[in-house]
PDB file of N, CA and C in Angstrom:
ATOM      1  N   UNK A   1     175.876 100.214  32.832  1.00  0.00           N
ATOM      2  CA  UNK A   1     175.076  99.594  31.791  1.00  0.00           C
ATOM      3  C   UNK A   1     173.830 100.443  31.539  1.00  0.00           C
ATOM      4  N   UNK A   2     173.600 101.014  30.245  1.00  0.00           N
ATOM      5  CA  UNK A   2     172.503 101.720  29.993  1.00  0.00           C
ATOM      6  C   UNK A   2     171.271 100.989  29.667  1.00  0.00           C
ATOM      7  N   UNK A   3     170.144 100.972  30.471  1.00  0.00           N
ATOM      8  CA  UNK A   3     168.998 100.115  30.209  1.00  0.00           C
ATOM      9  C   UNK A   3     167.674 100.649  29.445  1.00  0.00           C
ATOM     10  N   UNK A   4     167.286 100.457  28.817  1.00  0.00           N
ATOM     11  CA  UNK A   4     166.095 100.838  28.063  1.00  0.00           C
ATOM     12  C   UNK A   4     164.835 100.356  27.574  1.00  0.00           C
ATOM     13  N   UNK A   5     164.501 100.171  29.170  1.00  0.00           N
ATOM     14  CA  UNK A   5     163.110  99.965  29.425  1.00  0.00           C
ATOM     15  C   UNK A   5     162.476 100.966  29.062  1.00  0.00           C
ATOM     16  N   UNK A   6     160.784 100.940  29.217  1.00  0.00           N
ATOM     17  CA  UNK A   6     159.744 102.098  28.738  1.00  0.00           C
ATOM     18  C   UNK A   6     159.786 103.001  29.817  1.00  0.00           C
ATOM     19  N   UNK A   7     160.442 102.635  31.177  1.00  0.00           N
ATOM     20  CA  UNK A   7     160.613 103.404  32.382  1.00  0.00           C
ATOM     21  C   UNK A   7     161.070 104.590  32.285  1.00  0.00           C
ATOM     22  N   UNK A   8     162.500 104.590  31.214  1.00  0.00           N
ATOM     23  CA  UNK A   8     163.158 105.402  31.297  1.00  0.00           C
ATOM     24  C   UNK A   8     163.105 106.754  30.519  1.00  0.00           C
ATOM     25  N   UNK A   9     162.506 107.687  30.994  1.00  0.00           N
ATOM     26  CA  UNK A   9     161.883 108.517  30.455  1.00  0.00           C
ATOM     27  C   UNK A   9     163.502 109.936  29.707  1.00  0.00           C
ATOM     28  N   UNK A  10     163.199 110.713  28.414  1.00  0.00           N
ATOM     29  CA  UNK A  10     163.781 111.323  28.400  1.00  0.00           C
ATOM     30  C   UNK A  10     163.028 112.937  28.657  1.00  0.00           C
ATOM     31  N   UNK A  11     164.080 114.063  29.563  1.00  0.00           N
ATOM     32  CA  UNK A  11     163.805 114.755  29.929  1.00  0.00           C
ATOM     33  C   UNK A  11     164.192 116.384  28.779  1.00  0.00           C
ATOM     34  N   UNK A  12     165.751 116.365  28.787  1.00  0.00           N
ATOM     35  CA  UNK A  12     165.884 117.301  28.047  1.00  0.00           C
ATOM     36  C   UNK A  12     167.882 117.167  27.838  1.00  0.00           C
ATOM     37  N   UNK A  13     168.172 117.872  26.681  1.00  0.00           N
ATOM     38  CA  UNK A  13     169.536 118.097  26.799  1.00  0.00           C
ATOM     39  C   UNK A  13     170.437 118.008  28.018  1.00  0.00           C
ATOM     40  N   UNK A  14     171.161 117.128  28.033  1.00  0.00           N
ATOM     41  CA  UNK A  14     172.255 117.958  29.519  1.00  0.00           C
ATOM     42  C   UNK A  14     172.805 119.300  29.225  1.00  0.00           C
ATOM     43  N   UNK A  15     172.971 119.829  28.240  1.00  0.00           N
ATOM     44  CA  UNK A  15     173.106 121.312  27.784  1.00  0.00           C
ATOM     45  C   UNK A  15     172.251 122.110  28.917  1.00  0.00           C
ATOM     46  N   UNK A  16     171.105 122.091  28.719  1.00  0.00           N
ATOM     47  CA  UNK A  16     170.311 122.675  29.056  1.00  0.00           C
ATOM     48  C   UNK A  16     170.069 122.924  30.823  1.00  0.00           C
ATOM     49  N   UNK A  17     170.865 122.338  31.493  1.00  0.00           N
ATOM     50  CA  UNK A  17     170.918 122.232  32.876  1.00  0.00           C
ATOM     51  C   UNK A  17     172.078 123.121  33.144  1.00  0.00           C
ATOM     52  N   UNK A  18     171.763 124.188  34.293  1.00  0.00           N
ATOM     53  CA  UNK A  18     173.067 124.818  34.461  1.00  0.00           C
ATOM     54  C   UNK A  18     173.382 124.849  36.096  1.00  0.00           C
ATOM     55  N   UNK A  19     174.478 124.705  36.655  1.00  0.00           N
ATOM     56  CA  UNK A  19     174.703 124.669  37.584  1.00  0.00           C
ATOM     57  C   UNK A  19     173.933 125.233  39.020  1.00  0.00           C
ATOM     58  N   UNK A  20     173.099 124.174  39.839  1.00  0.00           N
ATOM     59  CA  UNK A  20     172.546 125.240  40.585  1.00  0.00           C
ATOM     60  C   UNK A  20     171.201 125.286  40.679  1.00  0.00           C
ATOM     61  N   UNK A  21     171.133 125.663  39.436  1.00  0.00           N
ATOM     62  CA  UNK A  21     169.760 126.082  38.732  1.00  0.00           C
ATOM     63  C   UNK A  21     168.816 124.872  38.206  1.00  0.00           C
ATOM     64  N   UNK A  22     167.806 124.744  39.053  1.00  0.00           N
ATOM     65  CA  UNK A  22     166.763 123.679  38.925  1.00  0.00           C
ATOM     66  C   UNK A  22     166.165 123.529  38.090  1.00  0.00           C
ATOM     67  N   UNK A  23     165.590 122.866  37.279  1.00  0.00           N
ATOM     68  CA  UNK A  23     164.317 122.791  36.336  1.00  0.00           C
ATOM     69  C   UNK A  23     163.365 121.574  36.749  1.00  0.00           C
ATOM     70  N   UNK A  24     161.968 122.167  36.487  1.00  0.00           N
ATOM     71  CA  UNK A  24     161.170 121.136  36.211  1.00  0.00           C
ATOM     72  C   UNK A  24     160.795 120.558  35.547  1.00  0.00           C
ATOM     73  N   UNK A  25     160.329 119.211  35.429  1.00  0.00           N
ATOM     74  CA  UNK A  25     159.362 118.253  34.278  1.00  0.00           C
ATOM     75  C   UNK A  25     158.348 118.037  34.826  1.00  0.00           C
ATOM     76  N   UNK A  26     157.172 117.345  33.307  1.00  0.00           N
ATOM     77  CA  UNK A  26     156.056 116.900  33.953  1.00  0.00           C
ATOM     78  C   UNK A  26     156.185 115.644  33.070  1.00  0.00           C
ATOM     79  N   UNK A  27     156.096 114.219  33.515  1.00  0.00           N
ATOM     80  CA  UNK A  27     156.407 113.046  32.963  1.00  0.00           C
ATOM     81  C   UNK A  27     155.415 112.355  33.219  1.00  0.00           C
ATOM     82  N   UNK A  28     154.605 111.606  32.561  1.00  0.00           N
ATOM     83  CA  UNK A  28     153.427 111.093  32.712  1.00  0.00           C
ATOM     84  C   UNK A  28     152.550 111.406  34.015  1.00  0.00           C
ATOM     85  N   UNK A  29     152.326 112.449  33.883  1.00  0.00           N
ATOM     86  CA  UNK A  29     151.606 113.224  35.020  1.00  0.00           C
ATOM     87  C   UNK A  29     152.309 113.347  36.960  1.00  0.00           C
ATOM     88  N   UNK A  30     153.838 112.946  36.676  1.00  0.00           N
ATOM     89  CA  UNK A  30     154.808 112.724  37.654  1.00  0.00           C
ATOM     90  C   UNK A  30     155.514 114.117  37.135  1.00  0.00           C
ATOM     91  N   UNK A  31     155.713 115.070  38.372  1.00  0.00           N
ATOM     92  CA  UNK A  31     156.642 116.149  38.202  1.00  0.00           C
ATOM     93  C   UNK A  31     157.949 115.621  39.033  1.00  0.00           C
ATOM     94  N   UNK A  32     158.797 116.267  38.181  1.00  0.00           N
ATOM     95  CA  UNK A  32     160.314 115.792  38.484  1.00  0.00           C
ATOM     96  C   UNK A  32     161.089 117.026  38.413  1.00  0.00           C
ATOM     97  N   UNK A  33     161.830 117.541  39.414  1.00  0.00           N
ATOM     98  CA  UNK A  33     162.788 118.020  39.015  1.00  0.00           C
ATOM     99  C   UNK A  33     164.274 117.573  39.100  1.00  0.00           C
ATOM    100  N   UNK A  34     164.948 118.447  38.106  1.00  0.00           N
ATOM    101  CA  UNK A  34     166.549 118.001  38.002  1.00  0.00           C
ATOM    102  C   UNK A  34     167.006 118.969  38.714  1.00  0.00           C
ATOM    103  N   UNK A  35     168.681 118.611  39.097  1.00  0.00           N
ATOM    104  CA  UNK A  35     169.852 119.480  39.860  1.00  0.00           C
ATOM    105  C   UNK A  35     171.136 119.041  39.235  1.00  0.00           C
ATOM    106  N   UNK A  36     171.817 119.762  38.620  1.00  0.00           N
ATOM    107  CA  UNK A  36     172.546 119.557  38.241  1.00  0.00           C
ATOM    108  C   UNK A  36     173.805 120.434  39.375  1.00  0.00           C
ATOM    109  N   UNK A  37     174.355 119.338  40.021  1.00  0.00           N
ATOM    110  CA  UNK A  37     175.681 120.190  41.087  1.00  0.00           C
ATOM    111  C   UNK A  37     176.365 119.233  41.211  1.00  0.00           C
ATOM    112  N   UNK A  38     177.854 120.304  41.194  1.00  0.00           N
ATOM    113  CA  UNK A  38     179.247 119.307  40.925  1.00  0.00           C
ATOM    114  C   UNK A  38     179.000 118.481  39.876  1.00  0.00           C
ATOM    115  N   UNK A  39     178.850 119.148  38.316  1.00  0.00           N
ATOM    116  CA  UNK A  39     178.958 118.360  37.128  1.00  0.00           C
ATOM    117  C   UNK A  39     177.668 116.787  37.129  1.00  0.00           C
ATOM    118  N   UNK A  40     176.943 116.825  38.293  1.00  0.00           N
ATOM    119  CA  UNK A  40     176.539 115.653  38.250  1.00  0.00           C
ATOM    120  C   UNK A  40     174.950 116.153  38.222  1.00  0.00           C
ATOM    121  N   UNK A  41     174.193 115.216  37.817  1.00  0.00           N
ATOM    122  CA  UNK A  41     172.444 115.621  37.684  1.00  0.00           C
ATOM    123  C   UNK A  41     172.076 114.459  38.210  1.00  0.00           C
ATOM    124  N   UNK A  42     171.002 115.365  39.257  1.00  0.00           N
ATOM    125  CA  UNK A  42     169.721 114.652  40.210  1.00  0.00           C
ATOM    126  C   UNK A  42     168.684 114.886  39.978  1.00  0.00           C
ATOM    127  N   UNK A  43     167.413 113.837  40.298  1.00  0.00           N
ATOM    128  CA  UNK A  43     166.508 113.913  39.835  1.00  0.00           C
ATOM    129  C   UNK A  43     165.629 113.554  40.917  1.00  0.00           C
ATOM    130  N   UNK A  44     164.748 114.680  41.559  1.00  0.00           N
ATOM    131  CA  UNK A  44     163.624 114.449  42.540  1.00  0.00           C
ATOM    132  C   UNK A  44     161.816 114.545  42.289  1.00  0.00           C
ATOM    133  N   UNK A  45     161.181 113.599  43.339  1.00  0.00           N
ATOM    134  CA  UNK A  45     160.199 114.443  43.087  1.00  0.00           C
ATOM    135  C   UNK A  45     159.934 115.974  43.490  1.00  0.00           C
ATOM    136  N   UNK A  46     158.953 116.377  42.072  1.00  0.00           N
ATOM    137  CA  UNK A  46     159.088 118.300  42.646  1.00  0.00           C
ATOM    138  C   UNK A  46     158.834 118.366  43.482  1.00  0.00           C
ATOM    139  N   UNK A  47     157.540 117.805  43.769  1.00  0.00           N
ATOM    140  CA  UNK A  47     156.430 118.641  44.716  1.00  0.00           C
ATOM    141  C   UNK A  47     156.838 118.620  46.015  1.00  0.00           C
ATOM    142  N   UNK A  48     156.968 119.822  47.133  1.00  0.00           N
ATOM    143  CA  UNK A  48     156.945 119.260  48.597  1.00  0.00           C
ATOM    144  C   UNK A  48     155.863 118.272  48.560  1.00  0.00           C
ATOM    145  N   UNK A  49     156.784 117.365  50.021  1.00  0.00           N
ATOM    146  CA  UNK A  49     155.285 117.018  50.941  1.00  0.00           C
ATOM    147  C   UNK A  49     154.649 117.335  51.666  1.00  0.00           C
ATOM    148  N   UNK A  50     154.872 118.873  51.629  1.00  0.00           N
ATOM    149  CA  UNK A  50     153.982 119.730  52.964  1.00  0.00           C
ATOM    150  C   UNK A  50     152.475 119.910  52.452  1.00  0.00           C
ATOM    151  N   UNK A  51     152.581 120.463  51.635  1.00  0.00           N
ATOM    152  CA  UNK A  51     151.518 121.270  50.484  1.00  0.00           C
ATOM    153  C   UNK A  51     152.470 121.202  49.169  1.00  0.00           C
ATOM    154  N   UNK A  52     151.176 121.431  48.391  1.00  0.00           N
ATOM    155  CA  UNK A  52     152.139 121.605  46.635  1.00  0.00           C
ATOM    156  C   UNK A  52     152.664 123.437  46.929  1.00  0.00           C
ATOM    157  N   UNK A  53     154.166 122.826  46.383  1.00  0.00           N
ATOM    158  CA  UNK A  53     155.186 123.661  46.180  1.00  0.00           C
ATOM    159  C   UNK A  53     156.216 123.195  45.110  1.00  0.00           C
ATOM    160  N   UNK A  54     156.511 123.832  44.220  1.00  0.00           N
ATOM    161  CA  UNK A  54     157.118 123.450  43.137  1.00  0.00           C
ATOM    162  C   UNK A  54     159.021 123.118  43.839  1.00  0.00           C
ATOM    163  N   UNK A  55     159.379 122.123  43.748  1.00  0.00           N
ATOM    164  CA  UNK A  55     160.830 121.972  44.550  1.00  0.00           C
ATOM    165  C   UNK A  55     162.207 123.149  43.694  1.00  0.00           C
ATOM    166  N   UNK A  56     161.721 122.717  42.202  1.00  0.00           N
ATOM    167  CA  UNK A  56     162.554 123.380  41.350  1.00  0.00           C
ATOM    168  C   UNK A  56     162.406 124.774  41.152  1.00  0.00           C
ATOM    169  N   UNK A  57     161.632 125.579  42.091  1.00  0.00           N
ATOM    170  CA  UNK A  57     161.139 126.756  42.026  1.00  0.00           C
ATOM    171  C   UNK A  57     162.197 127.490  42.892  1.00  0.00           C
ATOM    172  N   UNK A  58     162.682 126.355  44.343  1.00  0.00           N
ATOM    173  CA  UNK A  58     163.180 127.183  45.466  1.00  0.00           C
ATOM    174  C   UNK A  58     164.794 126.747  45.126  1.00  0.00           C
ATOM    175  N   UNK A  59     165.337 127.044  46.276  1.00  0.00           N
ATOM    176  CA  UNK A  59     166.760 127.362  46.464  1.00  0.00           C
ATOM    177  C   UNK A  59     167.590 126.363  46.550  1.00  0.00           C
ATOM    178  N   UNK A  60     168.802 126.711  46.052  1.00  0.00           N
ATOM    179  CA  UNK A  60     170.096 124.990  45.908  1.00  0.00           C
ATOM    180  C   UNK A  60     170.871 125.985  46.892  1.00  0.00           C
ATOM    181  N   UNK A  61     171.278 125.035  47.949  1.00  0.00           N
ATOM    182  CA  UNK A  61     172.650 124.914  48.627  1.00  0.00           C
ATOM    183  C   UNK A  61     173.713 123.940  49.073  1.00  0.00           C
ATOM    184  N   UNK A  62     174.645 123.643  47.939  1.00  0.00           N
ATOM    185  CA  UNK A  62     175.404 122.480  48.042  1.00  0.00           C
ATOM    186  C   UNK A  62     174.446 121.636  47.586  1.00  0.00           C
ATOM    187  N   UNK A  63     174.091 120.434  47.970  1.00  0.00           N
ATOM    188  CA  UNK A  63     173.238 119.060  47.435  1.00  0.00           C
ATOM    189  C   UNK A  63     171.952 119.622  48.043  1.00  0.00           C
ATOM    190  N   UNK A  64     171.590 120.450  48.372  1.00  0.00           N
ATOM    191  CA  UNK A  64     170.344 120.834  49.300  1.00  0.00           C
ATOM    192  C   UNK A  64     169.262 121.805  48.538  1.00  0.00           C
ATOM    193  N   UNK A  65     168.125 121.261  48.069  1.00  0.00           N
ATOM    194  CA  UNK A  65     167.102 122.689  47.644  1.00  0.00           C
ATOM    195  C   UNK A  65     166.293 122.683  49.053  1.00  0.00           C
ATOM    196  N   UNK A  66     165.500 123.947  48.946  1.00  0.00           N
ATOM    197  CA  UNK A  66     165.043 124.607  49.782  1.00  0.00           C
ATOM    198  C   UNK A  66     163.446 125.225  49.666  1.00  0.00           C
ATOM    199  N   UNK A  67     162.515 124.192  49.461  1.00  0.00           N
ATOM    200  CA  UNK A  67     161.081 124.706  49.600  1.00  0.00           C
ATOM    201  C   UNK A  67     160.962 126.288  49.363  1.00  0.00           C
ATOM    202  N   UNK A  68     160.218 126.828  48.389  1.00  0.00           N
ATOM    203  CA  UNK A  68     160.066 128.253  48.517  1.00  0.00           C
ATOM    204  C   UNK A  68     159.018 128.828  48.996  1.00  0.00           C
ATOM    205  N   UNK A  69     158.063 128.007  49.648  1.00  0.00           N
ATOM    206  CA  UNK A  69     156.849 128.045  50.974  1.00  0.00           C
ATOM    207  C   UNK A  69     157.372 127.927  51.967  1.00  0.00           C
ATOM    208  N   UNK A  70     157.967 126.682  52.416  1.00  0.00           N
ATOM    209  CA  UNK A  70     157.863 126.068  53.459  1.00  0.00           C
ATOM    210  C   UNK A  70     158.761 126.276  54.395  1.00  0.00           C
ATOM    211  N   UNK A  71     160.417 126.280  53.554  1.00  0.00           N
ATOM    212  CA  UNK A  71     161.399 126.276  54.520  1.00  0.00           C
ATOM    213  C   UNK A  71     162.111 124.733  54.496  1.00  0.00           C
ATOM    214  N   UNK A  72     161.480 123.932  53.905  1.00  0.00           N
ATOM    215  CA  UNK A  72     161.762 122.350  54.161  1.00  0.00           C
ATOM    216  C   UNK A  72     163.322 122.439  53.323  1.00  0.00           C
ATOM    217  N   UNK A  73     163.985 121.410  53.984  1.00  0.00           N
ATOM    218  CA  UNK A  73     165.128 121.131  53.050  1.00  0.00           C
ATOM    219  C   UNK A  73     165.307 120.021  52.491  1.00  0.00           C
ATOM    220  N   UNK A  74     165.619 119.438  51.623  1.00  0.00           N
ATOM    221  CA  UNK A  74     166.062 117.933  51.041  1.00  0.00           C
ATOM    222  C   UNK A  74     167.175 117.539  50.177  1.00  0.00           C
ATOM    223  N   UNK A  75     167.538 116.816  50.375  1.00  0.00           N
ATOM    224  CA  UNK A  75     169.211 116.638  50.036  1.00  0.00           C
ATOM    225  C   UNK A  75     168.673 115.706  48.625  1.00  0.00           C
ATOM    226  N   UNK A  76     168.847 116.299  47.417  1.00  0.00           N
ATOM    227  CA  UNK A  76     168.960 115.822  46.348  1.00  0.00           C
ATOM    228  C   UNK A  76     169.530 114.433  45.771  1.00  0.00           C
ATOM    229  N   UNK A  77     170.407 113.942  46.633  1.00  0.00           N
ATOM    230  CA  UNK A  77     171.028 112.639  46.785  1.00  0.00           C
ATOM    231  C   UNK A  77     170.326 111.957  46.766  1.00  0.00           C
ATOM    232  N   UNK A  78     169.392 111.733  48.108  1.00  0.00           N
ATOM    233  CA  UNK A  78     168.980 110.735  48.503  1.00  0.00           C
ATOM    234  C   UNK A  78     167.533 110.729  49.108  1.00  0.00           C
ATOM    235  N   UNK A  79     166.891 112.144  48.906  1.00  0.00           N
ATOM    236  CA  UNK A  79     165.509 112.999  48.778  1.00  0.00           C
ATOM    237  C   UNK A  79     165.797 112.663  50.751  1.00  0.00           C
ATOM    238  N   UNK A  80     166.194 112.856  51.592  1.00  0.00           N
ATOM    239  CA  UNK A  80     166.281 112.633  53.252  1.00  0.00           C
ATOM    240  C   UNK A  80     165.739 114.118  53.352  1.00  0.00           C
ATOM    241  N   UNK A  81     164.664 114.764  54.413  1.00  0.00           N
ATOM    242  CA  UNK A  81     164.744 115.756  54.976  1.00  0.00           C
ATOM    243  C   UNK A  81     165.765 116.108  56.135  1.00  0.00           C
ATOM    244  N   UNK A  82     165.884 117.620  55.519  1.00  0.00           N
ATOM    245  CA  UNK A  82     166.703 118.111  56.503  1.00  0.00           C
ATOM    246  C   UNK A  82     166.512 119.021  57.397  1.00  0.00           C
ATOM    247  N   UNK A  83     165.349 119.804  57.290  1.00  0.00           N
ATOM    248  CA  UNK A  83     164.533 120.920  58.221  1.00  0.00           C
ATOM    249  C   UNK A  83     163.594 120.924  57.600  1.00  0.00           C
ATOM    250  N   UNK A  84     162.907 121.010  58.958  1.00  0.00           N
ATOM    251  CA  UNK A  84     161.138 120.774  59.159  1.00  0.00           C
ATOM    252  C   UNK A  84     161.138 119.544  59.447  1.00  0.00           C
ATOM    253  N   UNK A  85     159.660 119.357  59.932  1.00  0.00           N
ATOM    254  CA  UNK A  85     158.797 117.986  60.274  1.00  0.00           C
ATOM    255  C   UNK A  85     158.377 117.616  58.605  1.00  0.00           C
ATOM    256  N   UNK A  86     158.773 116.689  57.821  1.00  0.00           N
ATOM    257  CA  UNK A  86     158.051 116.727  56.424  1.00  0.00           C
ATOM    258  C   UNK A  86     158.529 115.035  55.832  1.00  0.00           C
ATOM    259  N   UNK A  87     158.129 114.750  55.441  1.00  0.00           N
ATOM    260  CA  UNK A  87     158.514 113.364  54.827  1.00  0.00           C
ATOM    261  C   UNK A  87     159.619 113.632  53.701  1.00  0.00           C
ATOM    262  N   UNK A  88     160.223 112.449  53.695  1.00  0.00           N
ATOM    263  CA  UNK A  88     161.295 112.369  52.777  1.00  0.00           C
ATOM    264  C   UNK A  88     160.837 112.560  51.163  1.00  0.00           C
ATOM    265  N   UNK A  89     161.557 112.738  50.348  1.00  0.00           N
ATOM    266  CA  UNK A  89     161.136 113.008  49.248  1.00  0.00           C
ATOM    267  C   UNK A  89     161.483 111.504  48.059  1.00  0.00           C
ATOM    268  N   UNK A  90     161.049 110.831  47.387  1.00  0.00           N
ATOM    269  CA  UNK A  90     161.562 110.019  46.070  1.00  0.00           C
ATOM    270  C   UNK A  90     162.851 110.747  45.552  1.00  0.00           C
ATOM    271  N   UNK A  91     163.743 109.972  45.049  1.00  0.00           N
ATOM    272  CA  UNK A  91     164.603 110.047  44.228  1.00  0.00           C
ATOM    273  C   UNK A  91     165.292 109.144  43.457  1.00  0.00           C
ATOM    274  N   UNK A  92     165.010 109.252  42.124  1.00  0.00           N
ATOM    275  CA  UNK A  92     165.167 109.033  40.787  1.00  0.00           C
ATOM    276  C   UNK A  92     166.129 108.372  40.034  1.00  0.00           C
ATOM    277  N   UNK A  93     166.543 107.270  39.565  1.00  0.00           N
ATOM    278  CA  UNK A  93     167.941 107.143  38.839  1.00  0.00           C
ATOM    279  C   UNK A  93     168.478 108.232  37.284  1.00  0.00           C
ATOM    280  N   UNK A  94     169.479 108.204  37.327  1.00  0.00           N
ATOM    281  CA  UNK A  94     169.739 109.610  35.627  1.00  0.00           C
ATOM    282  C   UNK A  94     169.943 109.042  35.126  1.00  0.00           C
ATOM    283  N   UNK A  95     170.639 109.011  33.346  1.00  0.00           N
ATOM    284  CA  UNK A  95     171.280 108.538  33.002  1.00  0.00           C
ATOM    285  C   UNK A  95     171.539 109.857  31.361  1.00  0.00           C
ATOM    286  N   UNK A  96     172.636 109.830  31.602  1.00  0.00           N
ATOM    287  CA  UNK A  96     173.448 110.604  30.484  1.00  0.00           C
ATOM    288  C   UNK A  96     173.480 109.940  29.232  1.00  0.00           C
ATOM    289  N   UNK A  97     172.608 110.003  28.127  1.00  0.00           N
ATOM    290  CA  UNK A  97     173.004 109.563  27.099  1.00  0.00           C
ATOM    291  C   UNK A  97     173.237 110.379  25.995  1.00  0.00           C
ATOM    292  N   UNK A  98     174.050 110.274  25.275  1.00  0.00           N
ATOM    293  CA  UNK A  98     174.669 111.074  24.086  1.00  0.00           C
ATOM    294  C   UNK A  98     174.466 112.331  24.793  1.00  0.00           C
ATOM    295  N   UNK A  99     174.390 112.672  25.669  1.00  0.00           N
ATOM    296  CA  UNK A  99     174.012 113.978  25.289  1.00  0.00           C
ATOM    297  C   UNK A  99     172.837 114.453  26.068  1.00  0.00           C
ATOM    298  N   UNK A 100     172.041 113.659  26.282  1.00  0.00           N
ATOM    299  CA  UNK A 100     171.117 113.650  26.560  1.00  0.00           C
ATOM    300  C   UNK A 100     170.248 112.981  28.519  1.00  0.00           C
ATOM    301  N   UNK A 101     169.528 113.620  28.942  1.00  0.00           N
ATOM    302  CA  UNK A 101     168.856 113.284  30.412  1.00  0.00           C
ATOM    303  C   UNK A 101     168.006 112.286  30.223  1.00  0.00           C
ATOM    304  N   UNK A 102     167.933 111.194  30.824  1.00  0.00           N
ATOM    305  CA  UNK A 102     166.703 109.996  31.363  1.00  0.00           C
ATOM    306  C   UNK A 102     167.074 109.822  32.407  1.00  0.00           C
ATOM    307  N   UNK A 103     165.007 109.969  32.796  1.00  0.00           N
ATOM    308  CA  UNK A 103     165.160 109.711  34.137  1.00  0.00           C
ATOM    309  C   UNK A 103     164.558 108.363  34.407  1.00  0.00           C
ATOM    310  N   UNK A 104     164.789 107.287  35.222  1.00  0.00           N
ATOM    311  CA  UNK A 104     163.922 106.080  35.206  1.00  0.00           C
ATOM    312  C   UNK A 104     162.487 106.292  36.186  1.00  0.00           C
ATOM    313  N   UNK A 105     161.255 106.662  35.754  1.00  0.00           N
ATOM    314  CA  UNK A 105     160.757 106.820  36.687  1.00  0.00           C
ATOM    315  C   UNK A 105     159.846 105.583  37.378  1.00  0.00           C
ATOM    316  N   UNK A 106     160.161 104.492  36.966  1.00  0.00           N
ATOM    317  CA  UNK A 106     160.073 103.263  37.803  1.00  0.00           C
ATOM    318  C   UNK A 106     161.056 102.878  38.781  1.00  0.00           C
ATOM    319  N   UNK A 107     162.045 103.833  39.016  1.00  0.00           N
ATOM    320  CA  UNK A 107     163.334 103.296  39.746  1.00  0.00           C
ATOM    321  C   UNK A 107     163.437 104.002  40.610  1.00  0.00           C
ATOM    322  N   UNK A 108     162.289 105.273  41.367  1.00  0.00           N
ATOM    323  CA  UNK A 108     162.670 106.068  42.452  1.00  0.00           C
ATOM    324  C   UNK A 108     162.530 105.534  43.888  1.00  0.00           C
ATOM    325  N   UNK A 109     163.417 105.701  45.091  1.00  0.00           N
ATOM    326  CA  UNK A 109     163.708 104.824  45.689  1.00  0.00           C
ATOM    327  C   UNK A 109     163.067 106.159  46.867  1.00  0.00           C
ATOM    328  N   UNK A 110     162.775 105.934  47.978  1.00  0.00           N
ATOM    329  CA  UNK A 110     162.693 107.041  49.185  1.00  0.00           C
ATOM    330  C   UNK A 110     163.504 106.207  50.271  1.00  0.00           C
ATOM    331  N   UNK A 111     164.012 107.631  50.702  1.00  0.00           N
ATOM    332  CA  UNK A 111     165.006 108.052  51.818  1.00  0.00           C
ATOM    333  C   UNK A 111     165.090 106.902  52.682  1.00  0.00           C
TER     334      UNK A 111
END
C-alpha cells in the first residue's frame, strides 16, 4: 500500500541509481543515502556515527557499505554494525513510485 503522508519524501529517479554505487541526499536537513543492490534500493542515514563521514562516499560489499574514514561497516538492511565499536545506523522505508524514489523519513527504525 503506497502511503502519502508529508513524511514521505521524494529523492530522485530510480533511473538514476546504479548498482553498487551509492548516492547521497540532503532532506530537510537529514542526509540520506541510497543503495541500490540486487535490483532493490536502501535507504540509510549517511553520516557515520564515529565522526562525520559521508556513508555514500565509501564502499558497497554485498548489503554492506564501508566508512571511508573509519573502517566501520553497516549492513544497509537493517543499518546493524558490523566492524568497529560504533552504533548502529537508522534505516529508512523506500518506496518505488512510477518511476520514481521516496523515502519516509518519519519511518526510520534503528538496528
Amino acid at each position: 500500500m503506497t502511503t502519502t503522508t508529508t513524511s514521505w519524501k521524494h529523492l530522485c529517479a530510480a533511473a538514476k541509481l546504479r548498482e553498487g554505487e551509492p548516492l547521497g541526499f540532503t532532506v530537510d536537513e537529514l542526509r540520506i543515502g541510497l543503495y541500490k543492490i540486487d535490483d532493490e534500493i536502501f535507504a540509510t542515514d549517511d553520516v557515520c556515527p564515529h565522526a562525520f563521514a559521508l556513508l555514500s562516499t565509501g564502499f558497497i560489499e554485498g548489503h554492506v557499505v564501508e566508512c571511508p574514514l573509519h573502517g566501520a561497516m553497516f549492513d544497509v538492511r537493517n543499518g546493524e554494525c558490523h566492524a568497529g565499536d560504533y552504533d548502529d545506523i537508522r534505516v529508512f522505508p523506500v518506496e518505488v513510485r512510477d518511476g520514481e524514489v521516496y523515502v519516509n523519513i518519519d519511518g526510520a527504525a534503528a538496528a
